[in-house]
Each structure stands twice: as C-alpha cells, then as structure tokens.
Protein backbone atom coordinates (compact mmCIF):
# COMPACT_ATOMS: atom_id res chain seq x y z
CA UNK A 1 -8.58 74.75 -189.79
CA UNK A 2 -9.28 78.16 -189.05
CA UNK A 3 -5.77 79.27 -189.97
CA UNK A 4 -5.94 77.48 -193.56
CA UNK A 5 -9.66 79.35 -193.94
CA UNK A 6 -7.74 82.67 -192.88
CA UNK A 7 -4.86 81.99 -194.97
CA UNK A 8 -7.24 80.54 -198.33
CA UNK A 9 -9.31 84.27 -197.94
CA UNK A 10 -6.28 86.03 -198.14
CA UNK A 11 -4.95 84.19 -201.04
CA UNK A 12 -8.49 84.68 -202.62
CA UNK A 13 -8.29 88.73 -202.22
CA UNK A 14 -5.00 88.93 -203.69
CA UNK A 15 -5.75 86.88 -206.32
CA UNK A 16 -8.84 89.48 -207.08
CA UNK A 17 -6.40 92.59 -206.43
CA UNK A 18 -3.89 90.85 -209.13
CA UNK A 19 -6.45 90.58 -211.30
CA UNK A 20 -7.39 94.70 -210.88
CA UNK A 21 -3.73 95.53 -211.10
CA UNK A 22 -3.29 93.54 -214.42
CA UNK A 23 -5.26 96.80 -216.23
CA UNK A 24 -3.81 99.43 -214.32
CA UNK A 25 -0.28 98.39 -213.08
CA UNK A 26 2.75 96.30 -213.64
CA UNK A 27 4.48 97.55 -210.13
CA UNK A 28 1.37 96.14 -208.10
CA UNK A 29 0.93 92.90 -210.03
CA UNK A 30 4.06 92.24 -209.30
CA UNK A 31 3.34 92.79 -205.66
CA UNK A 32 0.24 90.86 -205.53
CA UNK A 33 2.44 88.41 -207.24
CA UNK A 34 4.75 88.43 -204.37
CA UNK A 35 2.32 88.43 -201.39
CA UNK A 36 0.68 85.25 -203.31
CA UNK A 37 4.03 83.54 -203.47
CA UNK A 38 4.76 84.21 -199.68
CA UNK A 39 0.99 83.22 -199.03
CA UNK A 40 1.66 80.16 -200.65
CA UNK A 41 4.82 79.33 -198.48
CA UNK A 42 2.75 80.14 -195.10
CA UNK A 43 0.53 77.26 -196.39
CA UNK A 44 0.44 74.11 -193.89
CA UNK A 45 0.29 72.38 -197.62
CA UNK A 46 3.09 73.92 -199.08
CA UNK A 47 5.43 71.05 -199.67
CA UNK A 48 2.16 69.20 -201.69
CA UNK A 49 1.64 72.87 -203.72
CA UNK A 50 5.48 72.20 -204.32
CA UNK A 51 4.77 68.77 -205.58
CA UNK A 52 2.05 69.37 -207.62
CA UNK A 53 4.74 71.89 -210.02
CA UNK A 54 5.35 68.16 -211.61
CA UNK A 55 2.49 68.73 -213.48
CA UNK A 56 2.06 71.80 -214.96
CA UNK A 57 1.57 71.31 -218.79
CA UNK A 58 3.55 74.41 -219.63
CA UNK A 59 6.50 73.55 -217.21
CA UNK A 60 8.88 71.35 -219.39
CA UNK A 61 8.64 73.80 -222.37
CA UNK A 62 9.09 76.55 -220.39
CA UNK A 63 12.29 75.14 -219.30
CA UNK A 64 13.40 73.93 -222.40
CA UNK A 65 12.64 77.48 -223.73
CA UNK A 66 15.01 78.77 -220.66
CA UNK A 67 17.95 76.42 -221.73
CA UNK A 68 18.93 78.50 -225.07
CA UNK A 69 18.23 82.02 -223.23
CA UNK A 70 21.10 80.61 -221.14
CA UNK A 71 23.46 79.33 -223.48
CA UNK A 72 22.51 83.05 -226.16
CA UNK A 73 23.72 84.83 -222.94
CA UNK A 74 26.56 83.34 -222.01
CA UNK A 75 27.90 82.76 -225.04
CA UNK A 76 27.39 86.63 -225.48
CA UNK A 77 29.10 87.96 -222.51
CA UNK A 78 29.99 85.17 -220.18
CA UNK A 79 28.12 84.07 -216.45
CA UNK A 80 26.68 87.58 -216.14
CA UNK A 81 24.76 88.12 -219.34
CA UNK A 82 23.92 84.14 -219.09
CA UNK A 83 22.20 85.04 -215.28
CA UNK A 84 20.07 88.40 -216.76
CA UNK A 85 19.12 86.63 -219.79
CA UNK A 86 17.79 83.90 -216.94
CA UNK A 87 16.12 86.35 -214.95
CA UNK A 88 14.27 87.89 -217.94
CA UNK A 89 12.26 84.77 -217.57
CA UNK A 90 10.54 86.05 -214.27
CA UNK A 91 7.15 86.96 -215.93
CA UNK A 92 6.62 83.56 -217.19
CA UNK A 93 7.93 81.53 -214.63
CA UNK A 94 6.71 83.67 -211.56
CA UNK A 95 2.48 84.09 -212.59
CA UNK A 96 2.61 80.31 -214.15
CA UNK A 97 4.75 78.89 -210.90
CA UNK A 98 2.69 81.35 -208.43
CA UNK A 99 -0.63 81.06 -209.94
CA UNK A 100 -0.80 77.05 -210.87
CA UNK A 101 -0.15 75.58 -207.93
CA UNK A 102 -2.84 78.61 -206.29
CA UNK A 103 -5.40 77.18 -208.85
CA UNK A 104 -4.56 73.78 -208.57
CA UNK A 105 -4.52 73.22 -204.87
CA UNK A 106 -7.96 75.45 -204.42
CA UNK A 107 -9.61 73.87 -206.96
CA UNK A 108 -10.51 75.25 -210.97
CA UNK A 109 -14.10 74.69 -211.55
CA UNK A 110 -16.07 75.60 -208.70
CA UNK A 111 -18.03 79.24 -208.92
CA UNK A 112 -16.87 79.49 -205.45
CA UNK A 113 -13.00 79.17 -205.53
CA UNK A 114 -9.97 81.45 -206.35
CA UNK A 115 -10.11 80.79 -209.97
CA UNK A 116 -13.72 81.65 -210.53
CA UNK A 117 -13.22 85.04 -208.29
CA UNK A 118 -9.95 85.88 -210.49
CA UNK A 119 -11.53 85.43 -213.81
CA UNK A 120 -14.38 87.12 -212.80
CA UNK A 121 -12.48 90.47 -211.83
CA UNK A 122 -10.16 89.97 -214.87
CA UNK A 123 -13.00 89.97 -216.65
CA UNK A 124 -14.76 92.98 -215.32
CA UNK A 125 -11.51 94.85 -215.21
CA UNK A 126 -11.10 94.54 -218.68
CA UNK A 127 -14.23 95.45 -219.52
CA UNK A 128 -14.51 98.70 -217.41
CA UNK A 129 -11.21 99.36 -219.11
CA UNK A 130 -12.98 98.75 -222.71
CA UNK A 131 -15.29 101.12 -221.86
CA UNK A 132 -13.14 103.76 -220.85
CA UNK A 133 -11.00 103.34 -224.20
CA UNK A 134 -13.98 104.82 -226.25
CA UNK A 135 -14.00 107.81 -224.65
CA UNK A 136 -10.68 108.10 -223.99
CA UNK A 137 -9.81 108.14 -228.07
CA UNK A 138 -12.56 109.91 -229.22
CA UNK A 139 -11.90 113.15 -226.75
CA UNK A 140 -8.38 112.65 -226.20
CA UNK A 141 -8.52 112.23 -222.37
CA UNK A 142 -5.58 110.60 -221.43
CA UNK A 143 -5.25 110.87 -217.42
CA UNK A 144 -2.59 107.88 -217.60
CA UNK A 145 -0.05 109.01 -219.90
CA UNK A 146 1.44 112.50 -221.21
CA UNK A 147 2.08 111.01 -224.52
CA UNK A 148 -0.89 112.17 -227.33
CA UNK A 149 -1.10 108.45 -228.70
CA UNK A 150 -3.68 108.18 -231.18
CA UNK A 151 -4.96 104.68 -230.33
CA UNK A 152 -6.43 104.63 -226.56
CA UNK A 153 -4.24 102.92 -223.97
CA UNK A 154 -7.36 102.12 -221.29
CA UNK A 155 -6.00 102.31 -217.53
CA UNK A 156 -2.23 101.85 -219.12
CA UNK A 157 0.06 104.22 -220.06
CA UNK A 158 0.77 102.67 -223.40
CA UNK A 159 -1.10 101.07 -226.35
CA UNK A 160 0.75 98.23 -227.38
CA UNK A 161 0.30 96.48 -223.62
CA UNK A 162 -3.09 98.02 -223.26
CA UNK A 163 -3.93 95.95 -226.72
CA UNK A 164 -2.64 93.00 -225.76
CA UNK A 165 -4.04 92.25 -222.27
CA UNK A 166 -7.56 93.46 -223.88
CA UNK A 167 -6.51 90.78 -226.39
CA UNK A 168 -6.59 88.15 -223.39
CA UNK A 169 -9.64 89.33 -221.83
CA UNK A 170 -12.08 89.50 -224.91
CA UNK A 171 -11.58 85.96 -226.20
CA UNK A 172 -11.19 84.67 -222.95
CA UNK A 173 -14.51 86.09 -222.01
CA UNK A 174 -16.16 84.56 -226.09
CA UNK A 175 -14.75 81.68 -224.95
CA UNK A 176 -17.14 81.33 -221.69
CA UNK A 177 -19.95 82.34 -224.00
CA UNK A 178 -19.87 79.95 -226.66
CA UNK A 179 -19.29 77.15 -223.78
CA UNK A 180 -21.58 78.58 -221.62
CA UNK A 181 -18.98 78.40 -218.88
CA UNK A 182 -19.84 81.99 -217.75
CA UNK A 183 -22.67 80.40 -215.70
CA UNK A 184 -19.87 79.34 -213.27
CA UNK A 185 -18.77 82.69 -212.75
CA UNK A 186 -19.90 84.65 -209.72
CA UNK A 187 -21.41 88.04 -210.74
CA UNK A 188 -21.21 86.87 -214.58
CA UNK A 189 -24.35 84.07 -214.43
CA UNK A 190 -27.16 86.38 -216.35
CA UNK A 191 -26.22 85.96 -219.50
CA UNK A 192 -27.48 89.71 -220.91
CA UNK A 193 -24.94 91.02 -218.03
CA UNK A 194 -21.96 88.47 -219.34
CA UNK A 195 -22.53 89.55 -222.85
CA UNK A 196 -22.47 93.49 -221.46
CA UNK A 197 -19.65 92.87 -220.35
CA UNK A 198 -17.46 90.35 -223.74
CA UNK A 199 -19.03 93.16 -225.84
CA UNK A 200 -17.05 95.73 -223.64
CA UNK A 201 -13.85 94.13 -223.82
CA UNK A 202 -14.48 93.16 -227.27
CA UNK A 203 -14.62 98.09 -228.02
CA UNK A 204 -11.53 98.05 -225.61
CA UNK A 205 -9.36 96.23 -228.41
CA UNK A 206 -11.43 98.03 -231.57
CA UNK A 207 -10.21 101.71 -229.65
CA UNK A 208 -7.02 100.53 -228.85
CA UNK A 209 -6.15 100.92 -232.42
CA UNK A 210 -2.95 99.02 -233.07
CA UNK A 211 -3.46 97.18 -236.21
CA UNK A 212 -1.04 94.17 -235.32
CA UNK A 213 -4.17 93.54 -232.27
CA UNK A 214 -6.58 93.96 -234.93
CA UNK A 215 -4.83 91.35 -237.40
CA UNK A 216 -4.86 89.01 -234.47
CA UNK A 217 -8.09 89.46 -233.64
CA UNK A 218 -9.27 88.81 -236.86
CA UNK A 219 -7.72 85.48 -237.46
CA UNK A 220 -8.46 84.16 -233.79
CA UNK A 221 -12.60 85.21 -233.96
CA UNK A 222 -12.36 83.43 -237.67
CA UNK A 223 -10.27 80.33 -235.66
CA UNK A 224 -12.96 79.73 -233.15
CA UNK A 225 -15.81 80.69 -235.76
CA UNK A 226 -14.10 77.43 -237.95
CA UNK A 227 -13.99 75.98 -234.14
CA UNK A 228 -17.48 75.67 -234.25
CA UNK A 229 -18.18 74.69 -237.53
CA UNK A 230 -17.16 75.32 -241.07
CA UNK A 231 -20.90 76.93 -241.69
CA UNK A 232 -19.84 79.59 -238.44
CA UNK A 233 -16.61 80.22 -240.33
CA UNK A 234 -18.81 81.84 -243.63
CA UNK A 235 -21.28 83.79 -240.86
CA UNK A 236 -18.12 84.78 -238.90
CA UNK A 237 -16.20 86.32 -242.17
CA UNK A 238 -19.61 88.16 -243.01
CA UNK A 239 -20.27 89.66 -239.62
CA UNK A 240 -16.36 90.85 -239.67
CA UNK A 241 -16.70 92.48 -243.19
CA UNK A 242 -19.88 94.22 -242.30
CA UNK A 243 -18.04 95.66 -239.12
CA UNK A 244 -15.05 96.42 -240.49
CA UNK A 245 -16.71 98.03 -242.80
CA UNK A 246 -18.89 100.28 -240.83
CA UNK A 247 -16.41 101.05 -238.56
CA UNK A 248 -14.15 102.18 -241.63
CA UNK A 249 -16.91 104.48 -242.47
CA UNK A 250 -17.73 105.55 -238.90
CA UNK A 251 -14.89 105.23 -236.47
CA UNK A 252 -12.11 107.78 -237.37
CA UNK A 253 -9.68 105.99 -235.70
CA UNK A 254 -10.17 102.70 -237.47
CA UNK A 255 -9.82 105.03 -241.20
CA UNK A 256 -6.78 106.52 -239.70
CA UNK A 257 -5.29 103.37 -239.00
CA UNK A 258 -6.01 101.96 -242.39
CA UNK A 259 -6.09 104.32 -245.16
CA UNK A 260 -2.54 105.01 -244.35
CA UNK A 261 -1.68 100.82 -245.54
CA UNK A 262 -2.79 102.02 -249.42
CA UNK A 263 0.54 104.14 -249.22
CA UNK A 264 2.65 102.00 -247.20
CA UNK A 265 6.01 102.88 -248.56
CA UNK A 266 5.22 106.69 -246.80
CA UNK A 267 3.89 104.80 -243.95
CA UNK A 268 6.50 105.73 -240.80
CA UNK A 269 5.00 102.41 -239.04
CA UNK A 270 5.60 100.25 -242.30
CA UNK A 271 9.22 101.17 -242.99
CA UNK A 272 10.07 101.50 -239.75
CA UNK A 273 9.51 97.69 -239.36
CA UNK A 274 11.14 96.71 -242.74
CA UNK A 275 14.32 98.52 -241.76
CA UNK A 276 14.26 96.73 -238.29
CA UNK A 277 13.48 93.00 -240.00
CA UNK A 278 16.49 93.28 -241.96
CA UNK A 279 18.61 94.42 -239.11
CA UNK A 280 17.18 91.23 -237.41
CA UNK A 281 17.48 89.01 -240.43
CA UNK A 282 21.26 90.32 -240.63
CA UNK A 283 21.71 90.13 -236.85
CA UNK A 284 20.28 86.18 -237.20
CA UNK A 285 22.66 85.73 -240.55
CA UNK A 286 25.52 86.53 -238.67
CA UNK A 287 24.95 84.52 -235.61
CA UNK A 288 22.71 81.67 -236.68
CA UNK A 289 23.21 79.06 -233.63
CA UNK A 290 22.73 81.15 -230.21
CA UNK A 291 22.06 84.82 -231.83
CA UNK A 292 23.31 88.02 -230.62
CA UNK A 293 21.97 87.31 -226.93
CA UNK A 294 18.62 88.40 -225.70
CA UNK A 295 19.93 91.40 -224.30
CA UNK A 296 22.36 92.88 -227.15
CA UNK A 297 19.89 93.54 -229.95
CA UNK A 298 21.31 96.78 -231.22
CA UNK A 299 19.16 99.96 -230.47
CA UNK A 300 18.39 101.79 -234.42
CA UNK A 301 17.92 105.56 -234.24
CA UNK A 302 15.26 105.65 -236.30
CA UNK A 303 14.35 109.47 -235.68
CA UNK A 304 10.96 109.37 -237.39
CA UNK A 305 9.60 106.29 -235.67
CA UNK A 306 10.40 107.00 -231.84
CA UNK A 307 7.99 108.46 -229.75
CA UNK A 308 9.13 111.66 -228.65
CA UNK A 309 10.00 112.21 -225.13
CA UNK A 310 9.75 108.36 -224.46
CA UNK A 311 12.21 107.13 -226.84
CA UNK A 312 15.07 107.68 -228.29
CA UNK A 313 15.53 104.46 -230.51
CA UNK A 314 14.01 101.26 -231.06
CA UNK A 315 15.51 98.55 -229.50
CA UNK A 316 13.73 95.25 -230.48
CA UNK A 317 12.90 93.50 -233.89
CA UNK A 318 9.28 94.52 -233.85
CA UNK A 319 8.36 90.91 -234.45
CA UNK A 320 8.22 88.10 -231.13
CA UNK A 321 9.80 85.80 -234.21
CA UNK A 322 12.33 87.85 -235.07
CA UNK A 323 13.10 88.98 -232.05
CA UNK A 324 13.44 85.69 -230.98
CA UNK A 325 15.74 84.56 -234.01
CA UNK A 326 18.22 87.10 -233.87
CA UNK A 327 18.81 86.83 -229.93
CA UNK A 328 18.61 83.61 -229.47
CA UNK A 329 19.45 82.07 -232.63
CA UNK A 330 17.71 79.12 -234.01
CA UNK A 331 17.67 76.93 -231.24
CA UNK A 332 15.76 79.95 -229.20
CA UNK A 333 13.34 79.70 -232.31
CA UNK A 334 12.64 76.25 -232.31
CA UNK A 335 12.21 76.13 -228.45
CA UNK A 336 9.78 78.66 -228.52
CA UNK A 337 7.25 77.75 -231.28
CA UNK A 338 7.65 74.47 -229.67
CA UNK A 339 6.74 76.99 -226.27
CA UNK A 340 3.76 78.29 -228.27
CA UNK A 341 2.76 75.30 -229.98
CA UNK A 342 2.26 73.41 -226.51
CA UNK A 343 0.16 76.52 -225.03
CA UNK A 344 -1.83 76.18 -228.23
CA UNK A 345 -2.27 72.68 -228.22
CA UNK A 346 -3.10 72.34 -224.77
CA UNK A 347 -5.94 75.09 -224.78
CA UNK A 348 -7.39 73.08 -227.97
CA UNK A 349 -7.38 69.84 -225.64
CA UNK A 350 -8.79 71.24 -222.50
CA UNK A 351 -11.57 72.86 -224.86
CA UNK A 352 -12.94 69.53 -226.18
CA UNK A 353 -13.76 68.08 -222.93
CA UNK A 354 -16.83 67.11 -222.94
CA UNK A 355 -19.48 68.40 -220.88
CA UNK A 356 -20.85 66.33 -218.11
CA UNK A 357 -20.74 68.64 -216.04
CA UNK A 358 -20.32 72.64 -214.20
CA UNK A 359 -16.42 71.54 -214.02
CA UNK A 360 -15.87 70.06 -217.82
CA UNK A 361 -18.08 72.64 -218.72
CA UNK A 362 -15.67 75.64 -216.80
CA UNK A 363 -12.56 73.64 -217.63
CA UNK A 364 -13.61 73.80 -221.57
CA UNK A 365 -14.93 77.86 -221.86
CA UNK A 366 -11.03 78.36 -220.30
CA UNK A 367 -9.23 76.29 -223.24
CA UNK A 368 -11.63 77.75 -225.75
CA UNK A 369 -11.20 81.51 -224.65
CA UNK A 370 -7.07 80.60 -224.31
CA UNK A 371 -6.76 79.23 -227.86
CA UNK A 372 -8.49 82.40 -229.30
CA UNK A 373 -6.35 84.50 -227.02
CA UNK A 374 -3.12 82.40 -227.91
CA UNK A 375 -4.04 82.76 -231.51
CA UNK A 376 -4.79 86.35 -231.17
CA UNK A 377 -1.64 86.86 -229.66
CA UNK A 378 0.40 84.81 -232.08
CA UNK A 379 -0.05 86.43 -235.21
CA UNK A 380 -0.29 89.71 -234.05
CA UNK A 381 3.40 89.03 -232.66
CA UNK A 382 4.31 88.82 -236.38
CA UNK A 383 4.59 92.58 -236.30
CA UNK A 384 4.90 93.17 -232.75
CA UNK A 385 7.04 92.00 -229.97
CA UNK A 386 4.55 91.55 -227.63
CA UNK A 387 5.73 88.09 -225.85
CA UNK A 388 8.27 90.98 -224.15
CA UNK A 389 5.17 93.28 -222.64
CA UNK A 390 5.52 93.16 -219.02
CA UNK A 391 2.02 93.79 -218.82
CA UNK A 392 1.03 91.00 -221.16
CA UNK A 393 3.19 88.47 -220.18
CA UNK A 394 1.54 88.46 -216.38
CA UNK A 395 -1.42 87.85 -217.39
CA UNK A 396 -0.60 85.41 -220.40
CA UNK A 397 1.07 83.16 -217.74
CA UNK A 398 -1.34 83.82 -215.03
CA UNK A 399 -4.09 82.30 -217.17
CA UNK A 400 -2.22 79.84 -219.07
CA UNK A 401 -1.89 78.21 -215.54
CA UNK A 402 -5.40 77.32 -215.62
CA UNK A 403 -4.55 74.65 -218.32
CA UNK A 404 -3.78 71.88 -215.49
CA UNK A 405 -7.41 70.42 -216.66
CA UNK A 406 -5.93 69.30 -220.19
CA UNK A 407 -4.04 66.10 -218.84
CA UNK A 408 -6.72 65.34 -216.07
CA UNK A 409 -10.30 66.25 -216.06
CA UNK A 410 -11.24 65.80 -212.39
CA UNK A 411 -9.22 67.75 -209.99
CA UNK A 412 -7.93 66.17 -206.71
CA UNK A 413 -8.07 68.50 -203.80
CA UNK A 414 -5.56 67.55 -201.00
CA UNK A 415 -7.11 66.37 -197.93
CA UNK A 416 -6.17 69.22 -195.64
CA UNK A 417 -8.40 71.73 -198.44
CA UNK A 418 -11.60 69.70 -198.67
CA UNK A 419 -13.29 70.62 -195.68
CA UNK A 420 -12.19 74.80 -196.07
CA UNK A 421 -13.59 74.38 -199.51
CA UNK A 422 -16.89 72.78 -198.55
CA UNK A 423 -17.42 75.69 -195.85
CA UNK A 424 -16.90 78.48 -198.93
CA UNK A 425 -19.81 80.85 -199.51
CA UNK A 426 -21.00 82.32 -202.46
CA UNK A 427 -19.16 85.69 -201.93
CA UNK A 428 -15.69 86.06 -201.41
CA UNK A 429 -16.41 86.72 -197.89
C-alpha cells in the first residue's frame, strides 16, 4: 500500500507541474506528459487503467477522426506521409489517453484527488498569467519573446497559443462559478478569492488581443448566458456592449484591434486570410475526397503578413475548417465536426447533471466551463487554426478527459485505490 500511496503522490505532483507548464512551456508539458505515462505503467493497476480506455467518450471519434488523416497521407505520399500524418495526432491522443485513465482511476470529484489539484493550478496559472498580460501590453515588456507583438502573449512566446489556452481557463473557471463547483476546489473555496481569480483569466484573454479569441469569447459567454436562461441571454448582451464599449474607449489595444475592421480591404490581417481561403477552397476543389494531405498545404509568401524574423510564409489555411477541408478532404471534415460535435455534446450532458451532491455538483461546473471553452474555441477557429496549437491542444485534451462523468455519474474506484484515497489529506502532501 505504501508503494501505490508513493506512486499516487507522484502522479499528483506531476499532474500540478503539467498544469504550470501548460502557461509557460510546450517542451515540459510534454515531459510531465511523459513521466505521467511511465507513472501510470509503474502502477500495480495498470492493466485496469488500460481497461478503463473502453470508455472514454472522446475515444471512438478520436479514432474515427485518425482514419482519414491516414488515408489524406498516404494517398499523398505513400506509408511515410500516411505514418507522420498519424503521429501528428500525439497531442490529442497522448493528454486524453494519459490524463483519462489518471482521472478516472483516482477519482474526479473529490477536493482531495488529482483532478481537483490539476484544475486548481490550471486555474491559478492562468490567472497569474492574466495578470501579467496587462502589464505586459500596456508597457511593452515582453521577457518571453523578441518579437514586438502588439497583443500580449502572457508566459508564451506567442499570442495566438497564449489566447487560446486563456480561452480554456476563463470559461472553465465561469463554469465552476455559475455551478458553484469551485467549492470543491482546494485553495479556490472563498468565493471573493475564486472570482479574483475567473476575473483574472477573464483580462488575460481581453490583453491578449487577437480578435478571432475575442469573437469566440463573445459567442460562448452569450451561449452559457442563453444556458441559463433566455432572460440571462438579454443581461449578458448588455453587460458585453457596455464593456466592449468602454474598453473601445479606454483600452488602446482593444481600438487598435478594431478600428482597423471599418477599412478592412487595407487591413494586412483581413486580406491576408481571404487570399489564404481561396488557396484552401482551390486546394479542397481540386482534391475533394482525401485533400492535399495534412502535411502538403502549400506555404504562400505573403511578404506583408509574416512576422519578420519568425516567418517567412504562411503555411496553413488560417481557418481549423479550412484547414481541415483542404488536407484532408471531406471525409477529414465530416470526421471532425463529428470530433467537435461529440466534445460539445458531451460537455452539454455532463453539465445537466443534477446536483445531489459535491460530485454531480464538480462533475457539472466541468461540462459547463468545457462547453463555453469548446464553443469559444470553435468559432474562433473560423479564422484561426488553432485545433493545430501545440500549446492548446494539451490542454484541450487534458481537460476534455474529465468528461468520463457524462455516460456515468458515480465513479467506481478500483479496489486496490479505495483505501490510498480514503488516507488523502487536504493538501497535496
């Protein structure tokens, strides 16, 4: 017993150190990711936390999803492009393979377990890194990256990852305060600390100032206002047109962003993406059944849109949905909106449970703060190809794994875990 305790700690920290490196670092998520998988394999359980794979929600379209990557790449260059376009599937399958059976074995609704420890950090994390965007923007201090970007890129070295983790974070974090699921969170109970800490995220992905995260904000805070009733969904428009319009009048960076849309034809960032979405249209015209392949979309030197010393063209469609259709073809399409339409739908299910009690209740505030996030993310992918971000994808996946509570509401420890989990304490020791 001791070893599992040992073992179970370890898992716990890593999971917590993940969490940390999701803000900061691809390289050492992908470590943490790593050490989790190899923790998981030293488990005396790990032929049940094999087992329980069977019922990940997610798995089966995931899959499905991999099936026409494979045929778009080897019907583009034969077994080698068909094994990297496979392989390009490591940040979903790894975090959702890694993390669900972590979750599912230890346990989702308990304050004390894994799950409750990661959130909590991811949380934090993301609101430390919120923070930091304000500053960052306003006085141009930009320790992680050489590149002036206008928009702030928090503890990332780029804004378009930077806007879509803080994407994940803030309606994660509204959706454990509208549930009231943030009482199961350790560090998080007082609620004037939990709302401290939503409202920071929530500045993290006003300063990041890509317009694509803004769009999808916009439609997911209006989604969960209509969520919770038609009469939130009038209250929730006002409150957004009051703020966007103060923040037009006060926050340069939000004018900046804007003002530039009432010219778009002269708008580098507009035409840029037109000229793309043709290529792509043309690309998907050409090759309407498996695409171009996923890694032979053709890189545009489009001089005016690059950024300098980063870039020298731009080498994706600007759009997941595009992107997606001109790779892939239209069976790639229709496997992944079937892909995004199952992440969707399971969120909405897991946030209707009803709640009876501290699990339903922490089961629910996850599905809730997912289908914002998942809605968020969704339309802005219109105009950004942000199912690609290495950054976002980790933690996408990571906390899509949490949706094992959508097909069964009470979660079955194994045997060997109930008597470790019984001896946790409140900290992470």
């Amino acid at each position: 017993m001791a070893k599992i305790s040992s073992l179970a700690t370890i898992e716990r920290y890593l999971a917590m150190a993940l969490a940390v490196c999701f803000c900061c670092s691809v390289s050492g998520s992908w470590i943490c990711l790593i050490l989790l998988l190899v923790v998981a394999l030293a488990q005396p359980d790990r032929l049940e936390r094999f087992k329980v794979m069977k019922e990940a929600p997610l798995l089966l379209p995931l899959c499905l999803f991999a099936v026409p990557v494979l045929i778009s790449g080897l019907a583009s260059g034969g077994i080698d492009e068909g094994a990297k376009a496979l392989w390009s599937m490591r940040g979903m399958m790894v975090p959702y393979m890694v993390a669900f059976q972590m979750f599912r074995t230890s346990g989702i609704s308990s304050k004390y377990n894994t799950a409750a420890w990661t959130l909590t950090v991811l949380l934090i994390a993301g609101a430390l890194s919120g923070l930091f965007a304000v500053p960052q923007q306003i006085f141009n201090f930009r320790p992680f990256t050489t590149y002036p970007f206008l928009q702030a890129t928090g503890f990332l070295s780029e804004p378009m990852s930077f806007a879509g983790v803080i994407q994940l974070t803030s309606f994660l974090a509204l959706g454990f305060l509208i549930k009231k699921g943030y009482q199961q969170l350790p560090l998080l109970q007082n609620g004037r600390v939990f709302l401290a800490v939503l409202l920071a995220n929530f500045l993290g992905l006003l300063f990041c100032g890509e317009r694509s995260a803004w769009v999808g904000m916009i439609f997911a805070f209006l989604s969960i206002c209509l969520y919770v009733s038609p009469k939130m969904l009038l209250r929730g428009a006002v409150v957004l047109l009051v703020l966007g319009v103060l923040s037009y009048c006060f926050v340069p960076l939000v004018k900046a962003r804007i003002a530039p849309l009432g010219h778009w034809q002269t708008d580098v960032s507009v035409t840029a993406r037109l000229k793309i979405w043709s290529t792509a249209w043309q690309l998907f015209q050409e090759h309407p059944i498996t695409g171009v392949g996923p890694h032979k979309f053709p890189r545009l030197p489009i001089s005016e849109a690059v950024v300098a010393g980063r870039s020298t063209d731009l080498n994706h469609a600007h759009s997941n949905y595009l992107q997606i259709l001109s790779t892939t073809g239209i069976l790639g399409a229709a496997a992944f909106l079937y892909l995004l339409g199952s992440a969707i739908y399971f969120s909405y299910r897991q946030s209707k449970l009803s709640s009876t009690d501290n699990q339903s209740v922490f089961n629910s505030a996850i599905g809730l703060g997912l289908l914002g996030a998942m809605i968020s993310l969704s339309f802005a992918g219109i105009f950004e190809y942000n199912f690609n971000s290495g950054h976002i994808k980790l933690v996408q996946w990571l906390l899509l794994a949490l949706l094992v509570a959508s097909s069964q509401v009470k979660v079955a420890l194994p045997s060997s875990l109930l008597t470790d989990n019984a001896r946790q304490s409140t900290s992470p020791e």
